[in-house]
Protein backbone atom coordinates (compact mmCIF):
# COMPACT_ATOMS: atom_id res chain seq x y z
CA UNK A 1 75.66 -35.08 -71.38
CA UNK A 2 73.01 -37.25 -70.08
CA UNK A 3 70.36 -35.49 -67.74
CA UNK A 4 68.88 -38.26 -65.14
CA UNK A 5 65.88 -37.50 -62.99
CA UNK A 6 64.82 -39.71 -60.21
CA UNK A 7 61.53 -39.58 -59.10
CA UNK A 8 61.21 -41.50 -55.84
CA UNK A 9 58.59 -41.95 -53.04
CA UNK A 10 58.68 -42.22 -49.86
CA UNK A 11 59.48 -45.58 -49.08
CA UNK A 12 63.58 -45.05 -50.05
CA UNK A 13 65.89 -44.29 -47.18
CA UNK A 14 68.81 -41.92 -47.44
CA UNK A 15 70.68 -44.65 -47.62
CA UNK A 16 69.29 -46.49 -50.62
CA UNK A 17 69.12 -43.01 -51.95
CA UNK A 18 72.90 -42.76 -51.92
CA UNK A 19 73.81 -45.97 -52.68
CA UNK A 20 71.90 -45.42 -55.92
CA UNK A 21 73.45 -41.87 -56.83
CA UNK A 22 76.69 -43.74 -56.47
CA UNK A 23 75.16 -46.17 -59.22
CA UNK A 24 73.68 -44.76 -61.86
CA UNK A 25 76.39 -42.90 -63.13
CA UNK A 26 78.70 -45.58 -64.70
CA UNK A 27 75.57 -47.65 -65.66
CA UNK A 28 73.92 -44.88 -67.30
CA UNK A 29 77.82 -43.78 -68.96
CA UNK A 30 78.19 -47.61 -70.35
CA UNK A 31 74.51 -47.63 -71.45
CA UNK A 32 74.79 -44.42 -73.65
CA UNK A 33 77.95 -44.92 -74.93
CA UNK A 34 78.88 -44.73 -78.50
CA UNK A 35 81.58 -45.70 -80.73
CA UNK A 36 83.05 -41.78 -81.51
CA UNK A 37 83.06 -41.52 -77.31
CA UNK A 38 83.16 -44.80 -75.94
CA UNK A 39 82.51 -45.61 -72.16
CA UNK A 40 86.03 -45.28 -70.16
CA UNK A 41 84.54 -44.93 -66.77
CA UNK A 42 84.70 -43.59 -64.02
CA UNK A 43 82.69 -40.14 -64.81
CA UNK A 44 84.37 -36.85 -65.18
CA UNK A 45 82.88 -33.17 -63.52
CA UNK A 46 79.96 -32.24 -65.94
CA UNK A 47 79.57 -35.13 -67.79
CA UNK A 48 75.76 -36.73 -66.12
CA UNK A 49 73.90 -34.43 -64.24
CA UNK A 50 71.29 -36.18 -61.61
CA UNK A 51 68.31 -34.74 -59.94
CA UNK A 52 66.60 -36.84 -57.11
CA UNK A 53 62.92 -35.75 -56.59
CA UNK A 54 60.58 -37.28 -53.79
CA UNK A 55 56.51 -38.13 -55.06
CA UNK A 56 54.27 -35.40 -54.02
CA UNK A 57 50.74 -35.86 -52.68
CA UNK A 58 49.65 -35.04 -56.21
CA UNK A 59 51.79 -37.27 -57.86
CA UNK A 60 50.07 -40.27 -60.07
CA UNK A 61 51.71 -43.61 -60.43
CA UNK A 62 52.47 -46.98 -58.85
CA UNK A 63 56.38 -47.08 -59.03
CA UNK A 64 58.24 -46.73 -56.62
CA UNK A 65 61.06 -45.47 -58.80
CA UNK A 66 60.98 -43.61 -61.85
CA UNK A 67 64.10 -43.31 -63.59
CA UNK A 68 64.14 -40.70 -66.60
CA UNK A 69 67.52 -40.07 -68.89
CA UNK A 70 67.54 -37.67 -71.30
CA UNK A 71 70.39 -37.65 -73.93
CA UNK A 72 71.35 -36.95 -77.60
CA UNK A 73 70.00 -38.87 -80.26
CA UNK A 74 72.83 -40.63 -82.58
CA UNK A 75 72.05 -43.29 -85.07
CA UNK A 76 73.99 -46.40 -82.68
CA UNK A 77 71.82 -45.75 -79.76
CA UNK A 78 68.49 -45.51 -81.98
CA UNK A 79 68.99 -48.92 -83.28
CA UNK A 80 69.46 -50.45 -79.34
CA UNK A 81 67.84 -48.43 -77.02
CA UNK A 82 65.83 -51.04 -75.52
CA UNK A 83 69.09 -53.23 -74.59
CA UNK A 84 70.05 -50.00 -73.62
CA UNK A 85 67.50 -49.45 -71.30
CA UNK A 86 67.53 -52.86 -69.85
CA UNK A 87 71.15 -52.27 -68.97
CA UNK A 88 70.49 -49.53 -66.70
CA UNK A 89 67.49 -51.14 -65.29
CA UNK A 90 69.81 -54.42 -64.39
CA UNK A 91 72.48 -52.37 -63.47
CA UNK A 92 70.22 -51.04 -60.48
CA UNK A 93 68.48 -54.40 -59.37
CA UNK A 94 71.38 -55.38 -56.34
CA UNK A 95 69.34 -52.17 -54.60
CA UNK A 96 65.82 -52.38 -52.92
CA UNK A 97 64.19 -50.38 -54.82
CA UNK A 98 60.67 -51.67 -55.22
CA UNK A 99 59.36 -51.45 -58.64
CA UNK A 100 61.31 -49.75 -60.29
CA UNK A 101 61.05 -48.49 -64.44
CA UNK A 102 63.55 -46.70 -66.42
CA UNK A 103 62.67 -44.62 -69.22
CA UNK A 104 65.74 -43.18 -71.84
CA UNK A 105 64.20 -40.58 -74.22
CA UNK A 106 66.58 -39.67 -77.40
CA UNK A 107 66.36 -36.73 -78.94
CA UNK A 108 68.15 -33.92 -80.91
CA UNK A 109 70.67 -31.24 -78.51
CA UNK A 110 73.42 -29.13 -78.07
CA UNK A 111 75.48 -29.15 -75.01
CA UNK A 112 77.82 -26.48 -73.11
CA UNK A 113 80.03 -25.87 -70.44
CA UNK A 114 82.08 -23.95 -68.19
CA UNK A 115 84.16 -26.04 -65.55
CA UNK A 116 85.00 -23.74 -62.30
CA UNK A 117 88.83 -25.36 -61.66
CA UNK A 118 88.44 -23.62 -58.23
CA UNK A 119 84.87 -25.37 -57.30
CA UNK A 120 85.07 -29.04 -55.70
CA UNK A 121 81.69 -29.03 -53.42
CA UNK A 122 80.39 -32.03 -55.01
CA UNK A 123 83.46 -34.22 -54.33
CA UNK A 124 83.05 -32.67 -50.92
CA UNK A 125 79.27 -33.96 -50.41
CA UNK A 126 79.89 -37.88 -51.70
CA UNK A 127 80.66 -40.70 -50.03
CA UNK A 128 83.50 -42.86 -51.12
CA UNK A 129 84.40 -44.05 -54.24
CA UNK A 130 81.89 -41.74 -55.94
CA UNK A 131 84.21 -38.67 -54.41
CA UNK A 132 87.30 -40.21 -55.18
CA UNK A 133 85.92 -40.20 -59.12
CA UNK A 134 85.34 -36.96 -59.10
CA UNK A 135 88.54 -35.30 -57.20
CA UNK A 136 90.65 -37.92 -59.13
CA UNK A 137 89.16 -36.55 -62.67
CA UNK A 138 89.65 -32.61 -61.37
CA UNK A 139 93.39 -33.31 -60.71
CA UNK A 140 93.48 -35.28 -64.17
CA UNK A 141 91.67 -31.80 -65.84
CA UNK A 142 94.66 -29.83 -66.69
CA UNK A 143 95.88 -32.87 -68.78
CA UNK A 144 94.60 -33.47 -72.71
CA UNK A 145 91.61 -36.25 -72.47
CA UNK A 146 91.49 -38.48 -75.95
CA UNK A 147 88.28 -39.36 -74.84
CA UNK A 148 85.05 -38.23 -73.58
CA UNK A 149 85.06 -39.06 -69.37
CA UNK A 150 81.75 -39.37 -67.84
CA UNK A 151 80.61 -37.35 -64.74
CA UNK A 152 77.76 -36.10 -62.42
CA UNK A 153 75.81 -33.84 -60.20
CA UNK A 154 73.62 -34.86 -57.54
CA UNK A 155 70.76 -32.67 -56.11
CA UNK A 156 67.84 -33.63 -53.95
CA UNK A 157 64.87 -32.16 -53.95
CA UNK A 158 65.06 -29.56 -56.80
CA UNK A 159 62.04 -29.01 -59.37
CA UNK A 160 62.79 -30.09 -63.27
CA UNK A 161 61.87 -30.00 -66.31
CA UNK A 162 61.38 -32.76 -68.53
CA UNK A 163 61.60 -30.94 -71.97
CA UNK A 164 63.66 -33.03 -74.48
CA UNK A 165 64.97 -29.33 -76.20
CA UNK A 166 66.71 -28.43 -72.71
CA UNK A 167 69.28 -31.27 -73.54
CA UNK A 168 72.40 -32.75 -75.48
């Protein structure tokens, strides 16, 4: 499960804002992809998590954007992680961002979870196609998957960690 904080400032609209939660979720699901669970699109509940974050006064640094995703560490995405990298970072440049810089940080994880079959507030809170993904992958839940589907969360505003142990 890929973790994805977005650190923006205050130059972003809600708009842009949206636009690029509706994004990042297939580009960062085909950029982490690996051959044992390959990238089927569109995300399932659970799968990415996303945390927005707006620059505070204290905050030190000249992007615009900062893009952070945390994920497990297998051998395939060791040996491109810079293509893979550049994939999200392309993936993202139809938006006006400003400058923007993605950062994906590997490293070793377990993952968990426990999907509520009764909770659909997220599908309720997106726009679009983005809602349609999830609502269409929670009425696909009760049948078997042969392959790892990718999801998300958004949240705005929510303090995070950046610890590479709190990940898979």
């Amino acid at each position: 499960m890929p973790l994805i904080d977005v650190t923006y400032d205050g130059t972003l609209g809600e708009e842009v804002l949206h636009r690029l939660a509706e994004i990042l979720p297939d580009a960062v699901a085909e950029a982490v992809d690996r051959l044992e669970e390959p990238w089927i699109g569109p995300p399932g509940p659970g799968d990415i998590a996303i945390r927005f974050r707006k620059k505070s006064q204290l905050d030190v640094g000249d992007l615009d954007v900062a893009i952070e995703v945390r994920t497990k560490q297998f051998e395939h995405r060791v040996q491109d992680k810079q293509r893979r990298v550049n994939l999200i970072r392309d993936r993202l440049a139809s938006l006006p961002l400003g400058q923007v810089g993605v950062w994906l940080i590997l490293c070793e994880g377990a993952w968990s979870q426990r999907l509520d079959p009764t909770r659909r507030g997220l599908a309720d809170a997106l726009p679009g196609s983005a809602a349609a993904a999830i609502i269409d992958a929670d009425s696909r839940r009760s049948q078997p998957a042969p392959r790892l589907q990718f999801g998300f969360q958004v949240t705005f505003g929510r303090p995070h960690s950046t610890a590479c142990d709190r990940l898979s």
